[in-house]
C-alpha atoms as a PDB file:
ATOM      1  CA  UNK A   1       7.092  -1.342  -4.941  1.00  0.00           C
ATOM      2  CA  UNK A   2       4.658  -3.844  -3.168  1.00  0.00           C
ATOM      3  CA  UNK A   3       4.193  -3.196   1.218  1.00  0.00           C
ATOM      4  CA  UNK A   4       6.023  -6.641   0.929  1.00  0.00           C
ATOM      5  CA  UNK A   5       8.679  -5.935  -0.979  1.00  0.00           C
ATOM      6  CA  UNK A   6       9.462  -3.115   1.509  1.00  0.00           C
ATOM      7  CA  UNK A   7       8.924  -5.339   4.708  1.00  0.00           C
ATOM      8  CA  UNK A   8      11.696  -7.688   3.176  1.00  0.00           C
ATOM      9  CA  UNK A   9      13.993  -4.947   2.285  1.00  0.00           C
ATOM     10  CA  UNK A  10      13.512  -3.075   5.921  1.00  0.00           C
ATOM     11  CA  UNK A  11      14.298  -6.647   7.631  1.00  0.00           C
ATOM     12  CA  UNK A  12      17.659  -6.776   5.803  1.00  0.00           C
ATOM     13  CA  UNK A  13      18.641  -3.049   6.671  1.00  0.00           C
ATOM     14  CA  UNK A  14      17.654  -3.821  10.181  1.00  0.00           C
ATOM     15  CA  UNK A  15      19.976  -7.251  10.223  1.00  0.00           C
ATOM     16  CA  UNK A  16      22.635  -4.876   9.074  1.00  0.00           C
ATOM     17  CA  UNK A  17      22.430  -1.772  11.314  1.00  0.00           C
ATOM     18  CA  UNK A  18      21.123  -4.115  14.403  1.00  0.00           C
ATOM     19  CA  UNK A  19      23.877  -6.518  13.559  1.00  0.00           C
ATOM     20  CA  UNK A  20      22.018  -9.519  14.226  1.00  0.00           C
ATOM     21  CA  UNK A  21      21.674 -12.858  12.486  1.00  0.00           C
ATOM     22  CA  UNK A  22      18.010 -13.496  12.130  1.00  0.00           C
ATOM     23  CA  UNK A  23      14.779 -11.463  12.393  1.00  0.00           C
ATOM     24  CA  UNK A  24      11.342 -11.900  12.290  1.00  0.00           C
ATOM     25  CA  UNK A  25       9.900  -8.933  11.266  1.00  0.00           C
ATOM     26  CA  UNK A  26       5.837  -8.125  10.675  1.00  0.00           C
ATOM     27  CA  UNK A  27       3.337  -4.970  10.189  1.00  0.00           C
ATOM     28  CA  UNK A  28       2.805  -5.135  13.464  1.00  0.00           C
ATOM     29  CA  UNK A  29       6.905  -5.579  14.988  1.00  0.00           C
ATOM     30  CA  UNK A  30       7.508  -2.489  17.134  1.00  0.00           C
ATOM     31  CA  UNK A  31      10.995  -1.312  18.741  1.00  0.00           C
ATOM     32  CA  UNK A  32       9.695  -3.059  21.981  1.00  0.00           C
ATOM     33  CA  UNK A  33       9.861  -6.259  20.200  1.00  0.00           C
ATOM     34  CA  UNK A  34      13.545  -6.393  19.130  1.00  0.00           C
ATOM     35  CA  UNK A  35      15.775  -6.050  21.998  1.00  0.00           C
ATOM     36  CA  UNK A  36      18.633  -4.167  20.170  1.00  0.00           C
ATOM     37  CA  UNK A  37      16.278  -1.770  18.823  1.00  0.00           C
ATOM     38  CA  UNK A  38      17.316   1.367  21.366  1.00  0.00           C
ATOM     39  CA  UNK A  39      16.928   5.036  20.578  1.00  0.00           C
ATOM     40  CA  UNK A  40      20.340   5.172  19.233  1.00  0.00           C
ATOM     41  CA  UNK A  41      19.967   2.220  16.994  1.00  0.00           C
ATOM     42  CA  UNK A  42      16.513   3.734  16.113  1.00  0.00           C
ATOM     43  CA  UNK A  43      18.043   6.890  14.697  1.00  0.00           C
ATOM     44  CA  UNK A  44      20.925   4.501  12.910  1.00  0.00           C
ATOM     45  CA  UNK A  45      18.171   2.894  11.395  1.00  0.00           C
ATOM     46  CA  UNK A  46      16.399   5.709   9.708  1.00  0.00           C
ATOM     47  CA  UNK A  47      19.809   6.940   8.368  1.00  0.00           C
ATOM     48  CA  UNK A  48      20.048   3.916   6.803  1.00  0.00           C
ATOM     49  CA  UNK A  49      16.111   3.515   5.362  1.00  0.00           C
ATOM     50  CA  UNK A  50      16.915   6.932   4.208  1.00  0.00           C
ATOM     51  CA  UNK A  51      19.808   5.985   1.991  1.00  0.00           C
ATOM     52  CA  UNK A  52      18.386   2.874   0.913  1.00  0.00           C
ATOM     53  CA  UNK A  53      15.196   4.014  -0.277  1.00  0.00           C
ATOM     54  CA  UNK A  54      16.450   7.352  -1.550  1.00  0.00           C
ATOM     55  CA  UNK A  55      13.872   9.524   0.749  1.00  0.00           C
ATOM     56  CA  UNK A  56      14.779  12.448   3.383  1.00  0.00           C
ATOM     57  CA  UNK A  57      11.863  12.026   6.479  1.00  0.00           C
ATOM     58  CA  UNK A  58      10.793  14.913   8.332  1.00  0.00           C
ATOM     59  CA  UNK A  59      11.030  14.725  12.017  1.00  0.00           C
ATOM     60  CA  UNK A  60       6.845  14.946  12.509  1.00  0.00           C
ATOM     61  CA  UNK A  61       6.881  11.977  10.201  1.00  0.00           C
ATOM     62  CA  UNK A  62       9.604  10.021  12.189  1.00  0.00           C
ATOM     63  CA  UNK A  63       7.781  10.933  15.442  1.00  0.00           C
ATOM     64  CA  UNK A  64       4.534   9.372  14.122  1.00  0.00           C
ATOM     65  CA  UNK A  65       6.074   5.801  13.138  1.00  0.00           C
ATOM     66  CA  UNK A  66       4.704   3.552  16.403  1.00  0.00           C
ATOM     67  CA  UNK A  67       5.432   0.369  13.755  1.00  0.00           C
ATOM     68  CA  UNK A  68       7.411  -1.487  10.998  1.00  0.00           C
ATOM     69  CA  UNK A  69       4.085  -1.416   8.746  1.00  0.00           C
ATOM     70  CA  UNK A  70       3.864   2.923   9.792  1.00  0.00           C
ATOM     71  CA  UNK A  71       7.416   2.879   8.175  1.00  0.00           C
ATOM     72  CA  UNK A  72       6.141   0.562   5.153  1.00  0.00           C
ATOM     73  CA  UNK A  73       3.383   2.868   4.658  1.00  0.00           C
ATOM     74  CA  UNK A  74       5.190   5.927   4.754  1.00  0.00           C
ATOM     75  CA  UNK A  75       8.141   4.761   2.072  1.00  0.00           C
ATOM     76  CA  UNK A  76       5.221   3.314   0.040  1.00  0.00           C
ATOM     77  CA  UNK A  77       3.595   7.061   0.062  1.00  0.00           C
ATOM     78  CA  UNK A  78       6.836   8.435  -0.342  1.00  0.00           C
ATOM     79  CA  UNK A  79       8.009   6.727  -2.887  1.00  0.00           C
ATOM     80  CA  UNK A  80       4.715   6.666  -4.951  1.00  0.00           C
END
């Protein structure tokens, strides 16, 4: 599965579990950047990457995600 075809997937999940209507989401977007991105939604969110993508993260590798495009990288190494 291509980085891109990740980034679009992510943006939907993150529509869904943000519940908001529009996103723009790049490499670089970081929780700072969204406004209902909060710790709780952040932990929402990797429940829900999780399921979608089939994977199970390990807390050192959540810790280290600073970006979107960490996350992409990470499910594309995952999932490879």
């Amino acid at each position: 599965m291509s980085a891109d075809a990740i980034l679009q997937q992510l943006r939907e999940i993150m529509i869904d579990v943000l519940d908001i209507d529009e996103l723009e989401l790049t490499p670089e977007t970081t929780a700072e950047d969204v406004e209902e991105w909060d710790s709780l939604s952040h932990v929402r969110l990797v429940v829900a990457v999780e399921r979608h993508f089939g994977l199970k993260f390990k807390n050192s590798e959540i810790e280290g995600l600073k970006t979107v495009g960490d996350l992409v990288n990470l499910i594309e190494a995952r999932a490879a």
